[in-house]
N, C-alpha and C. Protein backbone atom coordinates (compact mmCIF):
# COMPACT_ATOMS: atom_id res chain seq x y z
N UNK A 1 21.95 17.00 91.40
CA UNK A 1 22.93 16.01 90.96
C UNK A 1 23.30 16.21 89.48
N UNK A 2 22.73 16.66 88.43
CA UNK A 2 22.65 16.78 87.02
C UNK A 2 23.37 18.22 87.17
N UNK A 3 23.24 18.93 87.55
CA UNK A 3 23.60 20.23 87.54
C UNK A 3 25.28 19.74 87.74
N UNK A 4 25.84 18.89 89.30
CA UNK A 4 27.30 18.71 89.33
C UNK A 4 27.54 17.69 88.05
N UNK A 5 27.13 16.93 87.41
CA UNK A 5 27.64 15.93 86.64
C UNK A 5 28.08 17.30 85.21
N UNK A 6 26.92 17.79 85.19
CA UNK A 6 27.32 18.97 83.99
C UNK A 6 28.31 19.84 84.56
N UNK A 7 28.39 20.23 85.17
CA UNK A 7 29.77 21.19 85.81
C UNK A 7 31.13 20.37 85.48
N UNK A 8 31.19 19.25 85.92
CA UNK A 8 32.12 18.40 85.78
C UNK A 8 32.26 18.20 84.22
N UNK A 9 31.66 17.68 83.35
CA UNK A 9 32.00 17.83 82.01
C UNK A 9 32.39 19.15 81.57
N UNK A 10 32.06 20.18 82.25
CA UNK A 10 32.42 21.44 81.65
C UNK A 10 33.76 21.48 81.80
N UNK A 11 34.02 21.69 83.00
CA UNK A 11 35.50 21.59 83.92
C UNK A 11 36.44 20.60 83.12
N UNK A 12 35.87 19.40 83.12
CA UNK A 12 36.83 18.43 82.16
C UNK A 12 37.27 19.37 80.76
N UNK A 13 36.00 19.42 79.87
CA UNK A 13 36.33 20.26 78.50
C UNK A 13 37.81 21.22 78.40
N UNK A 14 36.90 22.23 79.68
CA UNK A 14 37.77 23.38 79.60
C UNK A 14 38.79 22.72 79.82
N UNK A 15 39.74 21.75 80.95
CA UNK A 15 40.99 21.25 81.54
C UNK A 15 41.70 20.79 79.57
N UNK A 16 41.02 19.77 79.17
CA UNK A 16 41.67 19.26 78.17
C UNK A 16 42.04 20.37 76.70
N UNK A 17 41.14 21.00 77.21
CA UNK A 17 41.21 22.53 75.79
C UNK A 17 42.56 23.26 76.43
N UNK A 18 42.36 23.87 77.78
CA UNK A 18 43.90 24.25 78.32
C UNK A 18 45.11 23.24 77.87
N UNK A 19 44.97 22.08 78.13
CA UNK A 19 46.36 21.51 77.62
C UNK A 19 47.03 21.08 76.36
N UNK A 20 45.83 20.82 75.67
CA UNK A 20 46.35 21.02 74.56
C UNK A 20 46.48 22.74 73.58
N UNK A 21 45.96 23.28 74.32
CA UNK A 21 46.21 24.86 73.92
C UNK A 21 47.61 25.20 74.07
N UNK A 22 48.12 24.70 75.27
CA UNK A 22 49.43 24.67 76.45
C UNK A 22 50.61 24.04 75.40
N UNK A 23 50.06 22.72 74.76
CA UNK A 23 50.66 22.18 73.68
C UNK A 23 51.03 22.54 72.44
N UNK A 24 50.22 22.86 72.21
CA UNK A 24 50.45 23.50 70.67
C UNK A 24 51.11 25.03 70.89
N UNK A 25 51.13 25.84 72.30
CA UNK A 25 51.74 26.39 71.94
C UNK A 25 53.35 26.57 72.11
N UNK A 26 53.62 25.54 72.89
CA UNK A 26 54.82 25.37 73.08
C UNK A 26 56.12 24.38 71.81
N UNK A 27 54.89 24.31 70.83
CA UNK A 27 55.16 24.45 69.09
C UNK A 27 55.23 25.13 68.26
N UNK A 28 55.50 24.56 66.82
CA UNK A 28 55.62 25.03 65.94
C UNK A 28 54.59 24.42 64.31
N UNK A 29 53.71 24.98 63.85
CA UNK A 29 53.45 24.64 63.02
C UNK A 29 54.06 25.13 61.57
N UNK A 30 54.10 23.72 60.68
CA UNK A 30 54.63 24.07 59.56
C UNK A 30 53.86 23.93 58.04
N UNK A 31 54.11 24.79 57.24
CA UNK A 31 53.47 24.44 55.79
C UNK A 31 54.62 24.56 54.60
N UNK A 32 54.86 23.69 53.89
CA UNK A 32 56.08 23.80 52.74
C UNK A 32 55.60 22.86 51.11
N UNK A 33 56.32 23.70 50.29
CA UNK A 33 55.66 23.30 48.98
C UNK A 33 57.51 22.95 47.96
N UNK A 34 57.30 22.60 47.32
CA UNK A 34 58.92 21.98 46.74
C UNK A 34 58.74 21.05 45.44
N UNK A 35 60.03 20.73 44.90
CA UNK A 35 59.91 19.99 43.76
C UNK A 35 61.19 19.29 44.02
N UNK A 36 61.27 18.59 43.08
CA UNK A 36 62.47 17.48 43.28
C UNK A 36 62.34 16.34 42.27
N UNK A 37 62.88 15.27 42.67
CA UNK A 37 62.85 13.51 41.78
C UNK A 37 62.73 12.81 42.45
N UNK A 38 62.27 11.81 41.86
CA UNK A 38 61.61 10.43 42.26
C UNK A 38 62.51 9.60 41.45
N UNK A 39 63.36 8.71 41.80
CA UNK A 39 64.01 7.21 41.13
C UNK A 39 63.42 6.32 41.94
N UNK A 40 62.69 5.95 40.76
CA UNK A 40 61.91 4.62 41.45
C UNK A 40 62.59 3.16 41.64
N UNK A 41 62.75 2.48 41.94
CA UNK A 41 63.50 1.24 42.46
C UNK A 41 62.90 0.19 41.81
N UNK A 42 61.67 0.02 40.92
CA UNK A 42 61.04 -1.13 40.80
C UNK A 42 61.15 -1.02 39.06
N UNK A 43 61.37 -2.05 38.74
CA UNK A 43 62.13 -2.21 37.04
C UNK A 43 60.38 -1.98 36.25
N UNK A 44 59.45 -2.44 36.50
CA UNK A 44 57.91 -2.54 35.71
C UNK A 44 57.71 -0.84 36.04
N UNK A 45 57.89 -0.02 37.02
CA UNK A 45 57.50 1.07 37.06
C UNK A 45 58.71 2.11 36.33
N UNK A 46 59.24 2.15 35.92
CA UNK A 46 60.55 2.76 35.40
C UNK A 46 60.19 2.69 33.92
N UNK A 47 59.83 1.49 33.31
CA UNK A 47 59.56 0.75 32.12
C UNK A 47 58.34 1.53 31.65
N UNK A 48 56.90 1.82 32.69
CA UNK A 48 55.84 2.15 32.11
C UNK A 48 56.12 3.06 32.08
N UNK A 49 56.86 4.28 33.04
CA UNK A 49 57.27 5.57 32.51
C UNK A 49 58.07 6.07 31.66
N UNK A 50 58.94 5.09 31.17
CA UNK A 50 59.54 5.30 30.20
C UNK A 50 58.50 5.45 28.74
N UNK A 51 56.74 4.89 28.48
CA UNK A 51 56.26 5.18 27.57
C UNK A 51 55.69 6.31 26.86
N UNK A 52 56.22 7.10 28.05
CA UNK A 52 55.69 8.30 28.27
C UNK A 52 57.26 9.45 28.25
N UNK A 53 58.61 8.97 27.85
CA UNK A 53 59.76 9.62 28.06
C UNK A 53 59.61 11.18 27.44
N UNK A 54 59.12 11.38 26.09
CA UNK A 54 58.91 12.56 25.84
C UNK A 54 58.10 13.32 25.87
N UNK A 55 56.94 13.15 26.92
CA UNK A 55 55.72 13.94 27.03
C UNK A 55 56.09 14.82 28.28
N UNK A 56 55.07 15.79 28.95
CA UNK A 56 55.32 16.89 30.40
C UNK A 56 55.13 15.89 31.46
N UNK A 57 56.03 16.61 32.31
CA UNK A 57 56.34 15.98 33.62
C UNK A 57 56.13 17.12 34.31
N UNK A 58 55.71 16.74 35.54
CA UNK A 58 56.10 18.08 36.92
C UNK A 58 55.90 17.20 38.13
N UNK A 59 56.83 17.38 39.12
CA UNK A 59 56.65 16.91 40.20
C UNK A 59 56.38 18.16 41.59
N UNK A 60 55.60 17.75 41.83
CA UNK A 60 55.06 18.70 43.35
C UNK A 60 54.75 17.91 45.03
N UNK A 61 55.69 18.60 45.02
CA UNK A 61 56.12 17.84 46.70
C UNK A 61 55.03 18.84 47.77
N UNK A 62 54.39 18.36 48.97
CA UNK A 62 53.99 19.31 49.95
C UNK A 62 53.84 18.51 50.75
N UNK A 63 53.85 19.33 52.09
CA UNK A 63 54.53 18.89 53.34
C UNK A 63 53.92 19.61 54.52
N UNK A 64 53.50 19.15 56.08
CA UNK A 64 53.14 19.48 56.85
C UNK A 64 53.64 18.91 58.18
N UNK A 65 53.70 19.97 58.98
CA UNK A 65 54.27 19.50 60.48
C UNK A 65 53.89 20.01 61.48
N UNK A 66 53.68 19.73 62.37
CA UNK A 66 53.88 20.03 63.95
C UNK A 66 54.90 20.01 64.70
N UNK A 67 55.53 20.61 65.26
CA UNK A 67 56.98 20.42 66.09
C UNK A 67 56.79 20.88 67.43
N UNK A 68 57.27 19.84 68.51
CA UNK A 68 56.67 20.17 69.75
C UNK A 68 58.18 20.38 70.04
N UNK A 69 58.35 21.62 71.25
CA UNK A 69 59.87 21.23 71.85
C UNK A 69 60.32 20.35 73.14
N UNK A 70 61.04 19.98 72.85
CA UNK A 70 61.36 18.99 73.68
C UNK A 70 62.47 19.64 74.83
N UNK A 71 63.61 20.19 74.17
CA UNK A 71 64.34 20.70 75.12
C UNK A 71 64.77 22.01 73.66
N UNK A 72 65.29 23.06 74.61
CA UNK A 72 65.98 23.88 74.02
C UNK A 72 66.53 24.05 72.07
N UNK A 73 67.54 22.83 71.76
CA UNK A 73 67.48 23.15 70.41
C UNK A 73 66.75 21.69 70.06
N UNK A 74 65.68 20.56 70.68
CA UNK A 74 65.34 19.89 70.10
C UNK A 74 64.02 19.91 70.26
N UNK A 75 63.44 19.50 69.12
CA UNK A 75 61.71 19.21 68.68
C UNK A 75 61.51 17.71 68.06
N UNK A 76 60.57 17.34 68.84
CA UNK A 76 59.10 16.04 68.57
C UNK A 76 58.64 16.49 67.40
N UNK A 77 58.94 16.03 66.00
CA UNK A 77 58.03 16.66 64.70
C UNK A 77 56.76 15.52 64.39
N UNK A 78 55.94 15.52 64.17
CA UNK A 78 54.49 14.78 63.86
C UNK A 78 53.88 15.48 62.15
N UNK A 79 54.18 14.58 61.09
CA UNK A 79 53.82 15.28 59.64
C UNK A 79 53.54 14.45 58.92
N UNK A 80 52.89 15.15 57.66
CA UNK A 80 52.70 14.26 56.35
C UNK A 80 53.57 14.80 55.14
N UNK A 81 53.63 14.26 54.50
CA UNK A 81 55.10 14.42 53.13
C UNK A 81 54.42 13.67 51.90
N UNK A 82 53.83 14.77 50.79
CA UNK A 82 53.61 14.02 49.91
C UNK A 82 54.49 14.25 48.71
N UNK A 83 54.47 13.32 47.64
CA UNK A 83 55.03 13.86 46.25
C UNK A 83 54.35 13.54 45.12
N UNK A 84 53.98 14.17 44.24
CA UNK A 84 53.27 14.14 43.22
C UNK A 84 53.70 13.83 41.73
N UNK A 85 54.11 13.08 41.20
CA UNK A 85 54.53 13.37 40.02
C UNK A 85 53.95 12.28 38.79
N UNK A 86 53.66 13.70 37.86
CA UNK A 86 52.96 12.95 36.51
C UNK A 86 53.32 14.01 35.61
N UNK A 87 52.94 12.68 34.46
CA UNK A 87 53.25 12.51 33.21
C UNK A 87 52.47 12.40 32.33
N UNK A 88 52.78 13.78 31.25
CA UNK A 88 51.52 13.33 30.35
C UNK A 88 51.53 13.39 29.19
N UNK A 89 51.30 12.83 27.91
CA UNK A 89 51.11 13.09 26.38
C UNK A 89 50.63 12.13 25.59
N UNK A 90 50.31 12.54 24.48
CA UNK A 90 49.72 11.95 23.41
C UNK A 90 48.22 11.39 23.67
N UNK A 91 47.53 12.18 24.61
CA UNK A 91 46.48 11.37 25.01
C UNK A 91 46.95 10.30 26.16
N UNK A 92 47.97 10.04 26.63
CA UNK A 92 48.14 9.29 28.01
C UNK A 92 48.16 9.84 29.01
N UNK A 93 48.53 9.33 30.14
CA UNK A 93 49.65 9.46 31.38
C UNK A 93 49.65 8.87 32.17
N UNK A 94 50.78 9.15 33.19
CA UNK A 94 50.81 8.64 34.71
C UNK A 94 50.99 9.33 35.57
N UNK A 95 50.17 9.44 36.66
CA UNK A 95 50.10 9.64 37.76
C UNK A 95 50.81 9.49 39.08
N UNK A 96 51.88 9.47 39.53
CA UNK A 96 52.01 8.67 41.10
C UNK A 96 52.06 9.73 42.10
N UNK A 97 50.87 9.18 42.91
CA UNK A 97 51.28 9.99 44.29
C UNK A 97 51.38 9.06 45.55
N UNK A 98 52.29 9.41 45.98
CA UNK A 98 53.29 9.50 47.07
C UNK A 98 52.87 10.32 48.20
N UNK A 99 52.37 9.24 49.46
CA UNK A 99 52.30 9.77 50.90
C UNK A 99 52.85 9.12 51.53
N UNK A 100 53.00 9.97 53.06
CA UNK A 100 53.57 9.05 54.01
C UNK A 100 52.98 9.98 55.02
N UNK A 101 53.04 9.10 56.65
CA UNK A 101 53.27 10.05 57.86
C UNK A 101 54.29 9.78 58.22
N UNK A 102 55.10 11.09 59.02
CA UNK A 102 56.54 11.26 59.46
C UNK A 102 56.13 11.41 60.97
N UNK A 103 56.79 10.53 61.88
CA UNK A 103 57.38 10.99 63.54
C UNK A 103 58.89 10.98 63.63
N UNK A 104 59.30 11.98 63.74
CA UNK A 104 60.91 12.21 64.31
C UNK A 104 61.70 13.23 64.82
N UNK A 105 62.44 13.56 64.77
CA UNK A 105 63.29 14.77 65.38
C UNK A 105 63.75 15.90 64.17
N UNK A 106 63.97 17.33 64.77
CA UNK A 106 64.87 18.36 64.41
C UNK A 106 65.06 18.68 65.60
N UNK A 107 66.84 19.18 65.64
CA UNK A 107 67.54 19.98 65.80
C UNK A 107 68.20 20.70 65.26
N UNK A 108 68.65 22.13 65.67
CA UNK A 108 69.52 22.56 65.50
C UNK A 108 70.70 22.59 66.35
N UNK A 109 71.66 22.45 65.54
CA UNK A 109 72.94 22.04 66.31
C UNK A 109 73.81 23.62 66.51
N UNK A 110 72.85 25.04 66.70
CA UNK A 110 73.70 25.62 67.12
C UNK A 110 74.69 26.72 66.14
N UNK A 111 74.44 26.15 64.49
CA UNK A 111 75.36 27.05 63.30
C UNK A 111 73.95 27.49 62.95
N UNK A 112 73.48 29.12 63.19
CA UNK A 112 72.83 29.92 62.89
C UNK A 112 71.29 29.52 63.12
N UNK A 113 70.99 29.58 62.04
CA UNK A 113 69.10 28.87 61.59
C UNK A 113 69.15 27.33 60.67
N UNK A 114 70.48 26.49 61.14
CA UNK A 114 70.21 25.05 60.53
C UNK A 114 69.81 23.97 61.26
N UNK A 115 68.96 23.76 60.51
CA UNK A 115 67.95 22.73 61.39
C UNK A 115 68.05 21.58 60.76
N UNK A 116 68.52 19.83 61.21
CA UNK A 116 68.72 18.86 60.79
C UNK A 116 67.68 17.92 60.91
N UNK A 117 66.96 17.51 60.57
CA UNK A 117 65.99 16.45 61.00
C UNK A 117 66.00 15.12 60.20
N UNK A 118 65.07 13.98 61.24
CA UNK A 118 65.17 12.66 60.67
C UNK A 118 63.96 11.92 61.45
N UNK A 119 63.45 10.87 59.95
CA UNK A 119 62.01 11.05 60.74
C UNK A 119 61.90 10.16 59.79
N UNK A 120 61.08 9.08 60.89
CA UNK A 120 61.00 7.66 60.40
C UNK A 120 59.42 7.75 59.71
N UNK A 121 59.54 7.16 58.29
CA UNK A 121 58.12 7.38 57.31
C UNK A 121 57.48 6.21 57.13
N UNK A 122 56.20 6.11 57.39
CA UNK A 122 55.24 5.38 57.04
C UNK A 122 54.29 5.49 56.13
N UNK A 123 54.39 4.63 54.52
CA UNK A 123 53.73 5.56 53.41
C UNK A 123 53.76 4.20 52.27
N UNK A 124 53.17 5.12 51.34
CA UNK A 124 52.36 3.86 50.07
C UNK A 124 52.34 4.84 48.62
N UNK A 125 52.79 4.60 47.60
CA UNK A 125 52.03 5.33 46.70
C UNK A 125 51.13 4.54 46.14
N UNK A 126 50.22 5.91 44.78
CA UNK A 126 49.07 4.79 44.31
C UNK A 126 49.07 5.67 42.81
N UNK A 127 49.21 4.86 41.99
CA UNK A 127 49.74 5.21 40.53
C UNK A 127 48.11 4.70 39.74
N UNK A 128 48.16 6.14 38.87
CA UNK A 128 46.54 6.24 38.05
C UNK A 128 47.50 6.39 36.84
N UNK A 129 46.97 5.78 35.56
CA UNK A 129 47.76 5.75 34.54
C UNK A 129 46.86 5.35 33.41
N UNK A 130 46.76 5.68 32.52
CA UNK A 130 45.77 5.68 30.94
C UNK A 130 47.01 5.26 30.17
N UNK A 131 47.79 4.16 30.09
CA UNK A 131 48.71 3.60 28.50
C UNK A 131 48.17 2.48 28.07
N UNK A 132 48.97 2.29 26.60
CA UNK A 132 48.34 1.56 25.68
C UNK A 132 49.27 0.04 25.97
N UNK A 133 48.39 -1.20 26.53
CA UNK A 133 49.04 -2.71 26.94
C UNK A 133 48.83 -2.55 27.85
N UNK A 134 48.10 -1.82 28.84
CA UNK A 134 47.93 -1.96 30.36
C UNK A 134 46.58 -2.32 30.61
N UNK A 135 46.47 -2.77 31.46
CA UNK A 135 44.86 -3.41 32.03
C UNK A 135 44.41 -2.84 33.06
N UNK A 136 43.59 -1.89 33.44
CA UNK A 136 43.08 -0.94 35.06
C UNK A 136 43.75 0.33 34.60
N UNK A 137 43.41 0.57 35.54
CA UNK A 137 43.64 2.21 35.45
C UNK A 137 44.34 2.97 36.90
N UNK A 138 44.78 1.74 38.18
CA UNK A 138 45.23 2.29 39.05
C UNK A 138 46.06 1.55 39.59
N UNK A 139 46.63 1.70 40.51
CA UNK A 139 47.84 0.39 41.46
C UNK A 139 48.11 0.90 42.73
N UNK A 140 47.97 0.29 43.69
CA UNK A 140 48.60 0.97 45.32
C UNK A 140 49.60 0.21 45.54
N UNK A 141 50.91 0.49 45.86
CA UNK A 141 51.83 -0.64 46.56
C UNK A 141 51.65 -0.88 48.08
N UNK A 142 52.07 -2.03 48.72
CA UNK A 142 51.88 -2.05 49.62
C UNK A 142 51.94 -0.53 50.41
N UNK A 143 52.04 -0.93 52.04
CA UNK A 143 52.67 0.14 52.85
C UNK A 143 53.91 -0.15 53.31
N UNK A 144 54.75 0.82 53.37
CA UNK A 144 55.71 0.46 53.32
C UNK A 144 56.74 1.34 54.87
N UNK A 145 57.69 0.94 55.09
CA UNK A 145 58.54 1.31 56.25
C UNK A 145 59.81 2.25 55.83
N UNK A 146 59.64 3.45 56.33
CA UNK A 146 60.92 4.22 55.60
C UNK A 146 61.81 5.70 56.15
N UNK A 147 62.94 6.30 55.55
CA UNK A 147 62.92 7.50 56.56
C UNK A 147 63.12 8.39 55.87
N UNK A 148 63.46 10.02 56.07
CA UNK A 148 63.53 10.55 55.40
C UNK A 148 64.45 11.40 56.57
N UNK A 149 65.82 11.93 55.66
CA UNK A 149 66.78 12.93 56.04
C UNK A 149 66.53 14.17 55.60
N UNK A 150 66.19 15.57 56.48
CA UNK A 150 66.43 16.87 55.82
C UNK A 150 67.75 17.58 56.58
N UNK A 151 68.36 19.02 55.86
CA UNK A 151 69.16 19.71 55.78
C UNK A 151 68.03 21.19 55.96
N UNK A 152 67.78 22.15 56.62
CA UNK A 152 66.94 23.09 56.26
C UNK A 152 67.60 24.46 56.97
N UNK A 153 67.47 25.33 56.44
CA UNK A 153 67.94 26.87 57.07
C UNK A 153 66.48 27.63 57.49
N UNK A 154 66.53 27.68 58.70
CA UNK A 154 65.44 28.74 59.34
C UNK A 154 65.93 29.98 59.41
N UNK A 155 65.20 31.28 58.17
CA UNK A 155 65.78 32.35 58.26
C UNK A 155 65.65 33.44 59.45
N UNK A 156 64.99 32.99 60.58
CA UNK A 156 64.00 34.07 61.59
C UNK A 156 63.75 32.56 62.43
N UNK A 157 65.67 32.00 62.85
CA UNK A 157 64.82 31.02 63.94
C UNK A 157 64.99 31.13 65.23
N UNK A 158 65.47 32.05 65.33
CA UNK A 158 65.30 33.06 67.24
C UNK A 158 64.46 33.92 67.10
N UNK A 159 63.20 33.75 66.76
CA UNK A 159 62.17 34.79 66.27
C UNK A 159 60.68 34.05 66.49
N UNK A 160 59.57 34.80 67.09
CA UNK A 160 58.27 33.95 66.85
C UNK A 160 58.04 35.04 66.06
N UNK A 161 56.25 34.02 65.37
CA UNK A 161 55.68 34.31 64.35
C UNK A 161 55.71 33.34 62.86
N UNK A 162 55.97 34.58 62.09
CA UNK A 162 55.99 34.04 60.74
C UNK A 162 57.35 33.86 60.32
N UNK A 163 57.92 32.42 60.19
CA UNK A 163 59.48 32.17 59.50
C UNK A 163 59.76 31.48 58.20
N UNK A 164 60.44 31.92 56.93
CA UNK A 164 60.92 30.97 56.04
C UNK A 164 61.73 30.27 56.18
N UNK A 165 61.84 29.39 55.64
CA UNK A 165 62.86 27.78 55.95
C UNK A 165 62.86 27.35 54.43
N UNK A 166 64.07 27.26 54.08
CA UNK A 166 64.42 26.95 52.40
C UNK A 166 65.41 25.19 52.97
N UNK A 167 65.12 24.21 52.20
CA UNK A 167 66.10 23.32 53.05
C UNK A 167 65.83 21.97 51.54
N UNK A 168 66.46 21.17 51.30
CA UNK A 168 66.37 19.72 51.07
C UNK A 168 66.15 18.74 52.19
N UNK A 169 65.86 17.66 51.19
CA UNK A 169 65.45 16.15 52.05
C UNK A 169 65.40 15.10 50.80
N UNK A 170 66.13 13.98 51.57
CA UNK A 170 65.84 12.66 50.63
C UNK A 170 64.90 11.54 51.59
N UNK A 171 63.84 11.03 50.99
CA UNK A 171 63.13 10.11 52.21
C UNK A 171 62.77 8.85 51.10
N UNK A 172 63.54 7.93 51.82
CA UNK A 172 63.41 6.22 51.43
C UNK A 172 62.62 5.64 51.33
N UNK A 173 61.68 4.92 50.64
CA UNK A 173 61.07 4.16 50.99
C UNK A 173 60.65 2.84 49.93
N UNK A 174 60.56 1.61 51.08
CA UNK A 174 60.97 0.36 50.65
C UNK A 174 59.45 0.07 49.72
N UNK A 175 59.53 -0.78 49.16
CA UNK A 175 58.26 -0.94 48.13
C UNK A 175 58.45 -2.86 47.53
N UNK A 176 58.58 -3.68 48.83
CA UNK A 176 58.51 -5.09 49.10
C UNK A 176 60.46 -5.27 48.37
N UNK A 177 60.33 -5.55 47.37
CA UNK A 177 62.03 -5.76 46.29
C UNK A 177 62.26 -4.67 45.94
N UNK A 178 61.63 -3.54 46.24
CA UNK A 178 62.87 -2.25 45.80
C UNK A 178 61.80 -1.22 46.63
N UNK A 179 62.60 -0.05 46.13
CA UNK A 179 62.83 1.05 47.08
C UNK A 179 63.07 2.08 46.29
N UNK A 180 61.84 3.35 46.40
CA UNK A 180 62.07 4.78 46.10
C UNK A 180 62.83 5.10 46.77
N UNK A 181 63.39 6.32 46.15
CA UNK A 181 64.08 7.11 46.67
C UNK A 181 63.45 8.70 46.00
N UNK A 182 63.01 9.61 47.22
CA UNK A 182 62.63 10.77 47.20
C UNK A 182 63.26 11.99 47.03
N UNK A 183 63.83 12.57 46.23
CA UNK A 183 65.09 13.68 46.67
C UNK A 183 63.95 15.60 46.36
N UNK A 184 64.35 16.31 47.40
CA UNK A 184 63.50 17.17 47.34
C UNK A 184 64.26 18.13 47.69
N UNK A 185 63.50 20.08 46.48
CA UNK A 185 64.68 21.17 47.27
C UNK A 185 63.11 21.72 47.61
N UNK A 186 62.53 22.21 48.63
CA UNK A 186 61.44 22.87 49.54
C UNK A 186 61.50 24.44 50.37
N UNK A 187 60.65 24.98 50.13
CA UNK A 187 60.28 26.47 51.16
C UNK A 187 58.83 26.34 51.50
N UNK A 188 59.37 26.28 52.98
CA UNK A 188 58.17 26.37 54.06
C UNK A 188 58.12 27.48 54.67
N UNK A 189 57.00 27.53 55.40
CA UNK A 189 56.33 28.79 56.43
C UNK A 189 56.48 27.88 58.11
N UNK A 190 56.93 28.33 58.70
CA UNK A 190 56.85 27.92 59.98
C UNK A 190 55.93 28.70 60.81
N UNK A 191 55.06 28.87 61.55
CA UNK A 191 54.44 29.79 62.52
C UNK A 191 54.58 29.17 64.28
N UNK A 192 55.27 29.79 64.61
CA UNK A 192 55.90 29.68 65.51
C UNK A 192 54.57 30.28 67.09
């Protein structure tokens, strides 16, 4: 009796390893790195970065996906989208990073390797900051409800394997009385 109960867990294993094997390969995984701006929507966060107007800035965006196909030129995308950007001098700075998870669609509609997608974001940033009149050293905003539009060119997208994808995206997101706005130019790796 122990002998069939173990057969049966085996059998199960193997069944669920086949389908999601089955799954993923009838995808696409993605990796992409980018820069861009952040206009923040909230008047106190605009203000504290402004104490910091002439010190280094860099913002670093990165990004991950899964894309399942659905039909022919459309894909199920499942990702995370972060953005990074800080600020630093005189002995200060600020910090904000920016996540979200993305579920939504790409297609291509058919003009070469352009791929359109839109993909509803669920995300929070959380701001670390050392200035002088501030009290703590960190802040999370709520979570917030949001989307994000891309534009992207797949250079090798009738092709498996290894593909570049150079593309923009702006992704919204509400923050209770105001609202970032994300604007990003990105190159990803697709592996197909």
């Amino acid at each position: 009796m122990r002998t069939f109960i173990e057969k049966k867990w085996i059998f199960f294993i193997v069944l669920v390893f086949a389908c999601v094997w089955q799954g993923f390969s009838a995808g696409s995984v993605e990796f992409g790195i980018g820069s861009g701006y952040v206009f923040y929507g909230d008047d106190d966060v605009r203000e504290r970065n402004d104490q910091l107007s002439d010190s280094s800035q860099i913002i670093l965006q990165v990004t991950a996906a899964y894309n399942l196909k659905i039909a022919e030129p459309v894909y199920l995308s499942f990702g995370i989208d972060t953005a990074f950007d800080a600020h630093w001098g005189d002995g200060h700075y600020v910090h904000m990073l920016d996540y979200a998870g993305l579920v939504g669609f790409k297609v291509y509609p058919g003009i070469a390797g352009l791929l359109l997608s839109v993909d509803y974001a669920l995300g929070r940033r959380t701001d670390f900051f050392d200035l002088p009149g501030y009290d703590g050293s960190s802040y999370s905003t709520n979570w917030g409800n949001g989307f994000k539009f891309g534009i992207q060119y797949d250079f090798l997208y009738n092709s498996n394997g290894l593909s570049p994808v150079a593309g923009i995206s702006w992704r919204r997101m509400p923050r209770g009385n105001s609202a970032d706005n994300i604007l990003s130019v990105f190159l990803k790796l697709t592996i197909k």
